[in-house]
PDB file of N, CA and C in Angstrom:
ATOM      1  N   UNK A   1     195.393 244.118 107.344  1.00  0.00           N
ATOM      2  CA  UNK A   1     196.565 243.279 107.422  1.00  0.00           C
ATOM      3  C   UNK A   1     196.241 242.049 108.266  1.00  0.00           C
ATOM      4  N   UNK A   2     196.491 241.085 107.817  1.00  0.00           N
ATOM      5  CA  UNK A   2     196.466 239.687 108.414  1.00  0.00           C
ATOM      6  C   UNK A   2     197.975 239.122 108.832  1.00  0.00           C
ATOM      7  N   UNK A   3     197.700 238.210 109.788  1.00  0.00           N
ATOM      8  CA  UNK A   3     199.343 237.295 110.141  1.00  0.00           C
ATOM      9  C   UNK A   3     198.759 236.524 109.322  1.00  0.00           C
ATOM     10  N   UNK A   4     200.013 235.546 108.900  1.00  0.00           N
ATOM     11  CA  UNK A   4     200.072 235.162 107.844  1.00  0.00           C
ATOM     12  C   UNK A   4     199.827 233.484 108.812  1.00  0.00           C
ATOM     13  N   UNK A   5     199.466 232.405 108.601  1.00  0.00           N
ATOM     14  CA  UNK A   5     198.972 231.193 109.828  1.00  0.00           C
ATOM     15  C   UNK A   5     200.230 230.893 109.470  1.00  0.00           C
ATOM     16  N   UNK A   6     201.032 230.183 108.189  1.00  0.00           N
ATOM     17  CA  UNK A   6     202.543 229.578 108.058  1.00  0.00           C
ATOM     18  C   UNK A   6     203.829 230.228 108.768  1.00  0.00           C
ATOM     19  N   UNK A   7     203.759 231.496 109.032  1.00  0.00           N
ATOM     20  CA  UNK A   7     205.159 232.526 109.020  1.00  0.00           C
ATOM     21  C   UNK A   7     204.961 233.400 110.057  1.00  0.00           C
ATOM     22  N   UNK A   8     203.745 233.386 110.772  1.00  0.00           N
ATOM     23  CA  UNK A   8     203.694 234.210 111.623  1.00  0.00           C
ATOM     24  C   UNK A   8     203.820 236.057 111.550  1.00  0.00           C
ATOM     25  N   UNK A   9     203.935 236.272 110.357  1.00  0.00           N
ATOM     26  CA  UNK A   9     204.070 237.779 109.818  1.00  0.00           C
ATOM     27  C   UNK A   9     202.565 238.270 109.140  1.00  0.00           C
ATOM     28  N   UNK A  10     203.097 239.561 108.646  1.00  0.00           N
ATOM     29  CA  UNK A  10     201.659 240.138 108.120  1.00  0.00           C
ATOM     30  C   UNK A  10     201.909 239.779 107.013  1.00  0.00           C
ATOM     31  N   UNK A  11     200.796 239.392 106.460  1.00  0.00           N
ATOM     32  CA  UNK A  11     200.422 239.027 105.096  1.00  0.00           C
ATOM     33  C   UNK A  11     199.085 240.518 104.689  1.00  0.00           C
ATOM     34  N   UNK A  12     199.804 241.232 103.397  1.00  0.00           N
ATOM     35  CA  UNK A  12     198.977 241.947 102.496  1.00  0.00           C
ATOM     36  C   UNK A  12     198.292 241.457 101.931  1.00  0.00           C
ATOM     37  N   UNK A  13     198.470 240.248 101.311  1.00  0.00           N
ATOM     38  CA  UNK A  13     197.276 239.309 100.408  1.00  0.00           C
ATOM     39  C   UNK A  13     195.768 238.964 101.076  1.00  0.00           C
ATOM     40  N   UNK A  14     194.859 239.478 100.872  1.00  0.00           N
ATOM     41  CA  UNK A  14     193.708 239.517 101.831  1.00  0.00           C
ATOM     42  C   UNK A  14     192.938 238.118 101.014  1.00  0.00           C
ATOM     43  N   UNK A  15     193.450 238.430  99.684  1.00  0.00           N
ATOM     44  CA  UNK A  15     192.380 236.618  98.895  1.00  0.00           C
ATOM     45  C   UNK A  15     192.578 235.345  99.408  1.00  0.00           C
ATOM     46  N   UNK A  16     194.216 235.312  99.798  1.00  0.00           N
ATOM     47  CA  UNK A  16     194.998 234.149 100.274  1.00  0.00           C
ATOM     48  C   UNK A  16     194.449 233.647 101.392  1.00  0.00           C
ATOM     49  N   UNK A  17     194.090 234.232 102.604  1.00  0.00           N
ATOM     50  CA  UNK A  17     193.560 233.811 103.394  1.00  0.00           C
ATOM     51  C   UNK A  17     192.444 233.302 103.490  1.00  0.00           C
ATOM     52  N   UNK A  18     191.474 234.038 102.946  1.00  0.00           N
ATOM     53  CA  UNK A  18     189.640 233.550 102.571  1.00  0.00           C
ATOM     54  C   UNK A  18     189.791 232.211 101.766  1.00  0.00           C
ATOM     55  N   UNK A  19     190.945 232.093 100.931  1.00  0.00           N
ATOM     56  CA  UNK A  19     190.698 230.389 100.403  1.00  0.00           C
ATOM     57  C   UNK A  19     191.225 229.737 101.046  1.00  0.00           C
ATOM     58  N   UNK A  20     192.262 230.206 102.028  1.00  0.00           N
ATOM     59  CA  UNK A  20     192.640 229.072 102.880  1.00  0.00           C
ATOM     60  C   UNK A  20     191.745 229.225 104.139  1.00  0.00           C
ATOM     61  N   UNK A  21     190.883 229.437 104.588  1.00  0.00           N
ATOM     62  CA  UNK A  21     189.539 229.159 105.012  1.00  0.00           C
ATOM     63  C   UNK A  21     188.463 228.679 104.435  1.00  0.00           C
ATOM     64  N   UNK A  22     188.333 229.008 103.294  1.00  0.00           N
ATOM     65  CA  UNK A  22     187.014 228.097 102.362  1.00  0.00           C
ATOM     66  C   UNK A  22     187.747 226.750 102.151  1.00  0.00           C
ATOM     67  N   UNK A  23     188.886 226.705 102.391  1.00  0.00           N
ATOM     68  CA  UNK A  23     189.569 225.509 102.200  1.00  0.00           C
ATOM     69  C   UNK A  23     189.879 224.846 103.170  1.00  0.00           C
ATOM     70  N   UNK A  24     189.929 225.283 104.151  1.00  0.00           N
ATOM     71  CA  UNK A  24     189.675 224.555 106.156  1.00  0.00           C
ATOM     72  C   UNK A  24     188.047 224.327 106.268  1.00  0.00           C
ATOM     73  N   UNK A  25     187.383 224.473 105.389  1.00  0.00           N
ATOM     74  CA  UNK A  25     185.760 224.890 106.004  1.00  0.00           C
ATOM     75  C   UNK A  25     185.674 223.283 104.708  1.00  0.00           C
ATOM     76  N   UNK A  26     186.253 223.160 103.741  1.00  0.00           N
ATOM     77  CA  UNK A  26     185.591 222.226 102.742  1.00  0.00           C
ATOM     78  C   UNK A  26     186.470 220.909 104.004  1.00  0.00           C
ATOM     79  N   UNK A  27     187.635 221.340 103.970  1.00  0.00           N
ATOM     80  CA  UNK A  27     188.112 219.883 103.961  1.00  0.00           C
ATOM     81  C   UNK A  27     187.808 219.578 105.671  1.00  0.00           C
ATOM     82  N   UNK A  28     187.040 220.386 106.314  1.00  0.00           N
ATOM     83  CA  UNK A  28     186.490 219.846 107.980  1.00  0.00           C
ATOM     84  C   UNK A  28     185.304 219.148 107.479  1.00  0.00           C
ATOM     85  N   UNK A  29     184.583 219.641 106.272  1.00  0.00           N
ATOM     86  CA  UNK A  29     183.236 218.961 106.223  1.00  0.00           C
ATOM     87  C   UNK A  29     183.959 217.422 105.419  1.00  0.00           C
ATOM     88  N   UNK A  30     184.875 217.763 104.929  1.00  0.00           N
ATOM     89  CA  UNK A  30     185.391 216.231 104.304  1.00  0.00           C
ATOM     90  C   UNK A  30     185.774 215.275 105.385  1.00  0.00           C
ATOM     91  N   UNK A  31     186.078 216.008 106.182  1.00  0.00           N
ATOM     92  CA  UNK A  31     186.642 215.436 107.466  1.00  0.00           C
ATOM     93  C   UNK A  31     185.332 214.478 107.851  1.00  0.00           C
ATOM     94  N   UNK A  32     184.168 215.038 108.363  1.00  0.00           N
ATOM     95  CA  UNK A  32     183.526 215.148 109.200  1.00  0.00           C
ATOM     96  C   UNK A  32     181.542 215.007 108.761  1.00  0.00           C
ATOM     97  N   UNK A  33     181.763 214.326 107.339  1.00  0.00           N
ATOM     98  CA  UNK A  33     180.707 213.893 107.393  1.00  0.00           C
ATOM     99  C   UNK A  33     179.424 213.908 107.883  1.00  0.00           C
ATOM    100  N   UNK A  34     179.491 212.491 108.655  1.00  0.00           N
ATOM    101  CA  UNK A  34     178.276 212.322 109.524  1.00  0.00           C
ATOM    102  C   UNK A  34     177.800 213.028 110.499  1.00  0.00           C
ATOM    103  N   UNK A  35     179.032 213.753 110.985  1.00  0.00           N
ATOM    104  CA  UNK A  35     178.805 215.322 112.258  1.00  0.00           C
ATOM    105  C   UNK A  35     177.722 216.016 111.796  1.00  0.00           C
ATOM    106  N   UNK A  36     177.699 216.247 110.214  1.00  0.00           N
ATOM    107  CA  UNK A  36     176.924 217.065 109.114  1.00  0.00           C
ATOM    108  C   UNK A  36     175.464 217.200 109.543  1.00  0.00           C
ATOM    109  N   UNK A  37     175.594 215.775 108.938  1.00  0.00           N
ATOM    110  CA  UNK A  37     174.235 214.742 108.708  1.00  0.00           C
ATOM    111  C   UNK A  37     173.658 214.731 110.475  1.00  0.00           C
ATOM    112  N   UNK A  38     174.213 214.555 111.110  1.00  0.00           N
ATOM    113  CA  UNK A  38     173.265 214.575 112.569  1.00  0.00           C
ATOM    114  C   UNK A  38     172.657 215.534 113.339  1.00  0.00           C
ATOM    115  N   UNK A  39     172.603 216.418 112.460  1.00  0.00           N
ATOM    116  CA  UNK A  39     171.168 217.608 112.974  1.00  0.00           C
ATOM    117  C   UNK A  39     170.054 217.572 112.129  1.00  0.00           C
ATOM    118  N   UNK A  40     170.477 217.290 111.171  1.00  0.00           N
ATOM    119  CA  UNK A  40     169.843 216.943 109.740  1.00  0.00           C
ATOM    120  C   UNK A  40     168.791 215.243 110.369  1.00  0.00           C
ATOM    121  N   UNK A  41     169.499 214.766 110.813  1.00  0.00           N
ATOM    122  CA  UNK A  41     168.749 213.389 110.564  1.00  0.00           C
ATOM    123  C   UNK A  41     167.724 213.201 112.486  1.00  0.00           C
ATOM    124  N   UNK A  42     168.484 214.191 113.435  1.00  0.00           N
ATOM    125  CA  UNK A  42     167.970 214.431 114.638  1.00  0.00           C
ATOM    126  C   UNK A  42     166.678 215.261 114.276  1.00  0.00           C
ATOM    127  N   UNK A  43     166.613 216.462 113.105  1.00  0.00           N
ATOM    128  CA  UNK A  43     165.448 217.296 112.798  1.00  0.00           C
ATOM    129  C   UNK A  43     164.767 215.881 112.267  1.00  0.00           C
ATOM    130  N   UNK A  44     164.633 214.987 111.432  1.00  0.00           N
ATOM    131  CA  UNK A  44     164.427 214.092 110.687  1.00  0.00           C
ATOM    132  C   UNK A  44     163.317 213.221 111.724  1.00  0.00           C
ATOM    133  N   UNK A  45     164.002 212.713 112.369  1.00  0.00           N
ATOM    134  CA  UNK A  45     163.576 211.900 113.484  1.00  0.00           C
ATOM    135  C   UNK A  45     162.509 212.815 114.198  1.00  0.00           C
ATOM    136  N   UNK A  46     162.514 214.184 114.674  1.00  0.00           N
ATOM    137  CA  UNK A  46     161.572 214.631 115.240  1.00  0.00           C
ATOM    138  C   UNK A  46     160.418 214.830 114.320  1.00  0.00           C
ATOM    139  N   UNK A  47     160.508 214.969 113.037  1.00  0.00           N
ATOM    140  CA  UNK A  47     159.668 215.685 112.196  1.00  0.00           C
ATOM    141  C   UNK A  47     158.902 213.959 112.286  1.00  0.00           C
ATOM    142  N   UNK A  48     159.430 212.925 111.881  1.00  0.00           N
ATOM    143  CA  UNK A  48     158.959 211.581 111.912  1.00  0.00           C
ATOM    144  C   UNK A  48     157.629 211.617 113.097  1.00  0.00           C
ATOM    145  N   UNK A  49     158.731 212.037 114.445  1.00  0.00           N
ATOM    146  CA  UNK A  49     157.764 211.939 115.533  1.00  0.00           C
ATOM    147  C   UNK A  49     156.302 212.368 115.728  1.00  0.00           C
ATOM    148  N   UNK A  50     156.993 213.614 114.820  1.00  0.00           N
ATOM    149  CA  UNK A  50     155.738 214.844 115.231  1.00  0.00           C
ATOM    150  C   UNK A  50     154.785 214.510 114.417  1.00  0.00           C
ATOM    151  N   UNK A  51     155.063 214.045 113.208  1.00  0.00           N
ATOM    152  CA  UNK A  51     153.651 213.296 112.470  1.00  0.00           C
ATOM    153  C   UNK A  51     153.553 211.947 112.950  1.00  0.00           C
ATOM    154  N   UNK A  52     153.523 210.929 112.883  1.00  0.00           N
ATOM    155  CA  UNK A  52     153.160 210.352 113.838  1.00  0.00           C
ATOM    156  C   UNK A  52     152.333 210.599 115.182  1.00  0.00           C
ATOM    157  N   UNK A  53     153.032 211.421 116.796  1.00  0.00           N
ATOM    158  CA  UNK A  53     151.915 211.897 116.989  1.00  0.00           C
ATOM    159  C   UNK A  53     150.653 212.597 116.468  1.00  0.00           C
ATOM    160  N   UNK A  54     150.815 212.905 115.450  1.00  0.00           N
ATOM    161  CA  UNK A  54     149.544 213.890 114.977  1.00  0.00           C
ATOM    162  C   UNK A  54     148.630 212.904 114.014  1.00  0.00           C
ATOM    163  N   UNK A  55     149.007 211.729 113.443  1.00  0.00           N
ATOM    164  CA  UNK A  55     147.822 210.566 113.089  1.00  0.00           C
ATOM    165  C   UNK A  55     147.601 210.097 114.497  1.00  0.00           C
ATOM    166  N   UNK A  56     148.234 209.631 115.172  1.00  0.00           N
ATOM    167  CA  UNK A  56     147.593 209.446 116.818  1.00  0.00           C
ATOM    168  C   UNK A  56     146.539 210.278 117.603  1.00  0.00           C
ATOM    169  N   UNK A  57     146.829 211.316 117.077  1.00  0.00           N
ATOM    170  CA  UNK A  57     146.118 212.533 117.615  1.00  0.00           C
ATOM    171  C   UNK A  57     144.597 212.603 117.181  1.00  0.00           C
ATOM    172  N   UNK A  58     144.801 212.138 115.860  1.00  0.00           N
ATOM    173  CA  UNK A  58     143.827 212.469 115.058  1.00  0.00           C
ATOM    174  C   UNK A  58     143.173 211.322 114.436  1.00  0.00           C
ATOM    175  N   UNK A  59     143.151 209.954 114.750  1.00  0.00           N
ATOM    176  CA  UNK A  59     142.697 208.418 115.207  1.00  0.00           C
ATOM    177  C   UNK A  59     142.142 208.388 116.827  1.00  0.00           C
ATOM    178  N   UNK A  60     142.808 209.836 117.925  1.00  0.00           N
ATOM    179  CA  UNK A  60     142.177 209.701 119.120  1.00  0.00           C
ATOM    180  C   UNK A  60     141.050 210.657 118.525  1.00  0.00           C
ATOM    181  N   UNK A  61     141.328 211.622 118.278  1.00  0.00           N
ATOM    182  CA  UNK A  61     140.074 212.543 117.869  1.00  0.00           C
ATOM    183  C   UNK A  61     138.689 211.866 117.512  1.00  0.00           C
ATOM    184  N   UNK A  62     139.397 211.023 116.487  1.00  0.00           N
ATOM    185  CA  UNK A  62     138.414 210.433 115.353  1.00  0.00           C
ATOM    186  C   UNK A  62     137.273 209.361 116.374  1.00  0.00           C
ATOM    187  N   UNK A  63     138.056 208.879 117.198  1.00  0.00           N
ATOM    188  CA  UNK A  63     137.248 207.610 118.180  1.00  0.00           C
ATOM    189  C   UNK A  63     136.437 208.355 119.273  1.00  0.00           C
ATOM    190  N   UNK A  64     136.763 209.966 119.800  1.00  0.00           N
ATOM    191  CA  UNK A  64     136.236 210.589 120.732  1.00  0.00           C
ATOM    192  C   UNK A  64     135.268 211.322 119.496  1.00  0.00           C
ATOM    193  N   UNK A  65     134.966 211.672 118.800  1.00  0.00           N
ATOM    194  CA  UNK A  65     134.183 212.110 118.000  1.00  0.00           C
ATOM    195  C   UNK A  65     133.169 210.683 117.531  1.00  0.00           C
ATOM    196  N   UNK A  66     133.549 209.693 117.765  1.00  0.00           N
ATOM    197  CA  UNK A  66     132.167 208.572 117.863  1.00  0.00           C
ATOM    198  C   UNK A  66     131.456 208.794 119.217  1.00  0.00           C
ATOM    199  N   UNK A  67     132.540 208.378 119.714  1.00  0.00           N
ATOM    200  CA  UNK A  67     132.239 207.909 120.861  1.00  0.00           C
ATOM    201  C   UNK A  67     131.063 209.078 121.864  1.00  0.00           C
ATOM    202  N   UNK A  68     131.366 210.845 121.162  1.00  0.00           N
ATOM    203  CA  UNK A  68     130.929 211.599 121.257  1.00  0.00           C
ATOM    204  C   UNK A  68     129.277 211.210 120.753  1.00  0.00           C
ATOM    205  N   UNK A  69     129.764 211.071 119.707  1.00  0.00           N
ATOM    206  CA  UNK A  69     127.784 210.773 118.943  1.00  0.00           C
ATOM    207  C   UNK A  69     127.153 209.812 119.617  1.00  0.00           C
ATOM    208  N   UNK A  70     127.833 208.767 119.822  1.00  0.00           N
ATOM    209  CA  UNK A  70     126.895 207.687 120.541  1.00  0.00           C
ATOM    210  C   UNK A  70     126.090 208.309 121.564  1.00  0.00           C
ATOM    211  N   UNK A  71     127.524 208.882 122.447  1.00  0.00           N
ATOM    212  CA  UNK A  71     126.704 209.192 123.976  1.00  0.00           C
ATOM    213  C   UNK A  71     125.659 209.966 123.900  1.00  0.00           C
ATOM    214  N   UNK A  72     125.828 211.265 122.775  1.00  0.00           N
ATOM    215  CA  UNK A  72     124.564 212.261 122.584  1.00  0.00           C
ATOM    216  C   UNK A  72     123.182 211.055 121.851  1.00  0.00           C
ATOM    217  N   UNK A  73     123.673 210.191 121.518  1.00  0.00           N
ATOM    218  CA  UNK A  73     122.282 209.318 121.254  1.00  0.00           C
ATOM    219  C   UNK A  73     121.816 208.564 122.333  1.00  0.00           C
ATOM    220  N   UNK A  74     122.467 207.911 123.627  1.00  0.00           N
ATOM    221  CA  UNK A  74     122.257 207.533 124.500  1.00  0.00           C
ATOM    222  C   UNK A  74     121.120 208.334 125.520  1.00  0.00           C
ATOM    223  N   UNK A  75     122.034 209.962 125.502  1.00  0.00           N
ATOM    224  CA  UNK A  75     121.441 210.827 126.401  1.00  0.00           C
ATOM    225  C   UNK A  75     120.068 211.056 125.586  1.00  0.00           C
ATOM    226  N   UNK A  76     120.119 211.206 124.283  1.00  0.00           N
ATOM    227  CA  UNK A  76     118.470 211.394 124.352  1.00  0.00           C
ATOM    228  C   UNK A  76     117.717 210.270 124.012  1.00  0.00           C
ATOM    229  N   UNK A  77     117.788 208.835 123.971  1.00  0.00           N
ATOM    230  CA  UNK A  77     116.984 207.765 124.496  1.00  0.00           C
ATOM    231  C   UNK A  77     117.022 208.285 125.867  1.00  0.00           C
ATOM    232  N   UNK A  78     117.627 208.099 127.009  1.00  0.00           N
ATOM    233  CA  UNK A  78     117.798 208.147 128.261  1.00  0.00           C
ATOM    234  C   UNK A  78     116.402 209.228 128.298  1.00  0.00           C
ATOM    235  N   UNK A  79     116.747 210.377 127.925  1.00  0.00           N
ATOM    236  CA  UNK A  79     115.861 211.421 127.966  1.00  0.00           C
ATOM    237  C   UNK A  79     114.189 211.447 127.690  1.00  0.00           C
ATOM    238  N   UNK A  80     114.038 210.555 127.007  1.00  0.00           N
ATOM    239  CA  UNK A  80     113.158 209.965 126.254  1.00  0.00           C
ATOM    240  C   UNK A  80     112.676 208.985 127.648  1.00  0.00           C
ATOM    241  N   UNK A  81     113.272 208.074 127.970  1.00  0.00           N
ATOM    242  CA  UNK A  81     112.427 207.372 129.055  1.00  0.00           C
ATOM    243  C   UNK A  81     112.480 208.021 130.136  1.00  0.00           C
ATOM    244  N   UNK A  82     113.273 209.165 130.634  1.00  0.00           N
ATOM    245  CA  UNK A  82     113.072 209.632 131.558  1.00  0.00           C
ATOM    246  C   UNK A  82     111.733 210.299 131.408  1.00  0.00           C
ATOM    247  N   UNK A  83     111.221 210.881 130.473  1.00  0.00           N
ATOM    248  CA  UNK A  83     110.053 211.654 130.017  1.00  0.00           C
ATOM    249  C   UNK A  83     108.697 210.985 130.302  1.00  0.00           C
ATOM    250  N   UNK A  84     109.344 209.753 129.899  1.00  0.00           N
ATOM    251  CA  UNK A  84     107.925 208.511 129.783  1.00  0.00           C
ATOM    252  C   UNK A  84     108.182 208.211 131.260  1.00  0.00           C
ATOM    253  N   UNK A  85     108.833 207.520 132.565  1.00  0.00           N
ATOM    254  CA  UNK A  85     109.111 207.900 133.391  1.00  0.00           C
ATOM    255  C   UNK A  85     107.975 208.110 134.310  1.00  0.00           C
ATOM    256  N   UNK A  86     108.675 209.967 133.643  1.00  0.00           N
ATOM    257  CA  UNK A  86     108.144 211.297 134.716  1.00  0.00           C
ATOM    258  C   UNK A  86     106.223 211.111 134.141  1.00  0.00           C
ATOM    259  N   UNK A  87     106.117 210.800 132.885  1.00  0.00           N
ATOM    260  CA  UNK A  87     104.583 210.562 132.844  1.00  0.00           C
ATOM    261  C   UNK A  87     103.804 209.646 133.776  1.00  0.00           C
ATOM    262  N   UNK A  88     104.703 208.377 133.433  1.00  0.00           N
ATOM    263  CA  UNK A  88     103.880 207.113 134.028  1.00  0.00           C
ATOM    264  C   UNK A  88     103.736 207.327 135.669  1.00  0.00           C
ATOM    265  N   UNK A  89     104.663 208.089 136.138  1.00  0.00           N
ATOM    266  CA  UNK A  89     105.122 208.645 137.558  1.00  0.00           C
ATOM    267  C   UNK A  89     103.577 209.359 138.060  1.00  0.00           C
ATOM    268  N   UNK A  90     103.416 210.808 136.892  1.00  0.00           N
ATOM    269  CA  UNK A  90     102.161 211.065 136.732  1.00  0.00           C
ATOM    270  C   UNK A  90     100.384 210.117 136.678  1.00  0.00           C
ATOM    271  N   UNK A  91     100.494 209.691 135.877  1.00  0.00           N
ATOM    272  CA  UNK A  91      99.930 208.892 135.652  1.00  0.00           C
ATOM    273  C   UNK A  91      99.227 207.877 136.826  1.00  0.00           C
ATOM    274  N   UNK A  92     100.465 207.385 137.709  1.00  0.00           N
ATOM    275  CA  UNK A  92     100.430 206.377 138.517  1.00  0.00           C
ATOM    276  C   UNK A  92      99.628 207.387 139.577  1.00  0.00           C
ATOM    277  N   UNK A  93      99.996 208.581 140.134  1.00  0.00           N
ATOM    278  CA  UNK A  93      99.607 209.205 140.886  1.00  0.00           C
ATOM    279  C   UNK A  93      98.384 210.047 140.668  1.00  0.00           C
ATOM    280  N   UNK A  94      97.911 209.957 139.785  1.00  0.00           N
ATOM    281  CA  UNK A  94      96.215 210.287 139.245  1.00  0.00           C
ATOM    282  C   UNK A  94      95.422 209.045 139.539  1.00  0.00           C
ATOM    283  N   UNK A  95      96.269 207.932 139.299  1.00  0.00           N
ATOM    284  CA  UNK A  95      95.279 207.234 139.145  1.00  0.00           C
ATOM    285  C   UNK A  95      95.104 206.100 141.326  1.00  0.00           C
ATOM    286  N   UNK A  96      95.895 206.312 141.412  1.00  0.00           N
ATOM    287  CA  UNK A  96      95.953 206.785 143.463  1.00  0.00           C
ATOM    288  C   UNK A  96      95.041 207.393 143.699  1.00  0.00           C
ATOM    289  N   UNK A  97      95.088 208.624 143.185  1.00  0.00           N
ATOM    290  CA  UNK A  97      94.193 209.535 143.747  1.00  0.00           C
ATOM    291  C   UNK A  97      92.455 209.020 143.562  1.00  0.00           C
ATOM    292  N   UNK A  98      92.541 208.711 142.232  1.00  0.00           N
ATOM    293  CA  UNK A  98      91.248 208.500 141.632  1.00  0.00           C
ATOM    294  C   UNK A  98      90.580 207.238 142.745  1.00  0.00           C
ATOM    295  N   UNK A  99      92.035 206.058 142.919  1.00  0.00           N
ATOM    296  CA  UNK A  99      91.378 204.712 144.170  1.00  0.00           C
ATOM    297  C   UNK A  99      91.283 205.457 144.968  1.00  0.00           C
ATOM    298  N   UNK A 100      91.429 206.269 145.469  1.00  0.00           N
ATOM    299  CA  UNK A 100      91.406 206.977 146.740  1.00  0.00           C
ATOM    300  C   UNK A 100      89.921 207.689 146.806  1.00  0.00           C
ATOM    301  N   UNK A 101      89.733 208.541 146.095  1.00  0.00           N
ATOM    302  CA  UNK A 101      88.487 208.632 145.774  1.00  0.00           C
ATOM    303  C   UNK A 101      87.069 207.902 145.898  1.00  0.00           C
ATOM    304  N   UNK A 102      87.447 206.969 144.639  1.00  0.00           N
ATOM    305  CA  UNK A 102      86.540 205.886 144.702  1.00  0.00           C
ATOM    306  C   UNK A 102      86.816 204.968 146.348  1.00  0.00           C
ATOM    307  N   UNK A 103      87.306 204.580 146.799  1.00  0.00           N
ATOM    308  CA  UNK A 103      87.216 203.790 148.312  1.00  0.00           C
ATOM    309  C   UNK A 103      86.914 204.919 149.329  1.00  0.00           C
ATOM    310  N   UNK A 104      86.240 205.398 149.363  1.00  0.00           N
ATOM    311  CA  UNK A 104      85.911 207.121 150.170  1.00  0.00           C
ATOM    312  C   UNK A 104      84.229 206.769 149.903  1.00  0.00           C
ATOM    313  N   UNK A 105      83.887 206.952 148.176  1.00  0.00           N
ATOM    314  CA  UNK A 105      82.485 206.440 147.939  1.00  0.00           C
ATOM    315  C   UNK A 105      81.881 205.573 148.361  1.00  0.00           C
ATOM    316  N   UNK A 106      82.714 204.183 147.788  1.00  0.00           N
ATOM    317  CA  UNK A 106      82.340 203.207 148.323  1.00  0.00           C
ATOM    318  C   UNK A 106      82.174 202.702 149.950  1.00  0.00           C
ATOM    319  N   UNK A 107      83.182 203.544 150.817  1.00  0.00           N
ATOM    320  CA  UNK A 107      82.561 203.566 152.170  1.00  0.00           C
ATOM    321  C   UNK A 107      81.525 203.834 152.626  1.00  0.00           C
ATOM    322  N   UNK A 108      81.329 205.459 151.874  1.00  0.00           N
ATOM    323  CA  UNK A 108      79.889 206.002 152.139  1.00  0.00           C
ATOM    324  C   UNK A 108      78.415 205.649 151.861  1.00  0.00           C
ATOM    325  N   UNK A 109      78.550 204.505 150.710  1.00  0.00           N
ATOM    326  CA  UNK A 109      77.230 203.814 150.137  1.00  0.00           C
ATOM    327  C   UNK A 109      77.328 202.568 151.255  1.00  0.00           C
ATOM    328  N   UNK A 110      78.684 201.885 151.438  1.00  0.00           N
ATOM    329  CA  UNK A 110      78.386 201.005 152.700  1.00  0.00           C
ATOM    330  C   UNK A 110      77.636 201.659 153.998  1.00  0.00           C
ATOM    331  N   UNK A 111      78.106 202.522 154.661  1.00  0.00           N
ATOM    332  CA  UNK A 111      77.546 203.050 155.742  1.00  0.00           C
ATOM    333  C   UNK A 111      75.952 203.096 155.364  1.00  0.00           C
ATOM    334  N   UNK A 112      75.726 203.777 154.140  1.00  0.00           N
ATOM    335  CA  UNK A 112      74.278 204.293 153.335  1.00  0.00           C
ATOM    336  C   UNK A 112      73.434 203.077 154.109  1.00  0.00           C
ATOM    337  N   UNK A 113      74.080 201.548 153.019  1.00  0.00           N
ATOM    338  CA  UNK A 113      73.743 200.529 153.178  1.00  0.00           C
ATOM    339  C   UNK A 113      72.824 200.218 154.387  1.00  0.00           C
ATOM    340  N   UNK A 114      74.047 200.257 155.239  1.00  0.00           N
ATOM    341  CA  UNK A 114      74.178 199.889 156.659  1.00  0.00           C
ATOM    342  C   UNK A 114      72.709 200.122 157.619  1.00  0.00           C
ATOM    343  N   UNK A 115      72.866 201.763 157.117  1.00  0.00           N
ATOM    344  CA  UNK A 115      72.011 202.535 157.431  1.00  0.00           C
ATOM    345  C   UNK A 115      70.511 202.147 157.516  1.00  0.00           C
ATOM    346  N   UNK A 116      70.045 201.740 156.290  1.00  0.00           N
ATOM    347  CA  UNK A 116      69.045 201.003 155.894  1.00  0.00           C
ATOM    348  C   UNK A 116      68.306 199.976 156.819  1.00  0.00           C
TER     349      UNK A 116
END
């Protein structure tokens, strides 16, 4: 049993009421439009956003993924003269040793000399 919304009594008719609710429910959305539409167009706007960030995302990706390769080409030039470097480093210090050497000889044939 329902009250009846006009008369304030019970109403037996149980159909009567459900259309006069499908009929408060049509004519609020007639009412009320754009109320509708603004979750609809607020989801809208975020979904906009959210792609958008995500070509941003993925234009930053895209430039850190160069920018990535370069540096790994940098680091192994870098690596590369550090190598040559650490040789010539070598190198330089053999060949010290070797003047060092030789001016040791050459003292000793002076003295030799001397000697004479």
């Amino acid at each position: 049993m329902l009250l009846s919304p006009v008369r304030g009594t019970i109403s037996r008719n149980f159909t009567q009421p459900q259309k006069e609710r499908t009929g408060m429910i049509k004519s609020a959305a007639a009412r009320t439009p754009h109320t509708d539409l603004d979750p609809i167009d607020r989801l809208e706007e975020k979904v906009k956003r959210l792609v958008d960030l995500i070509a941003q995302m993925r234009a930053d990706q895209a430039k850190s993924a160069e920018a990535n390769a370069r540096l790994g080409q940098e680091i192994t030039a870098l690596r590369a003269r550090l190598a040559e470097a650490e040789s010539a480093a070598t190198e330089i210090t053999a060949l010290r040793d070797e003047r060092e050497i030789i001016r040791t000889r050459v003292a000793e044939m002076l003295e030799q000399l001397e000697a004479i």
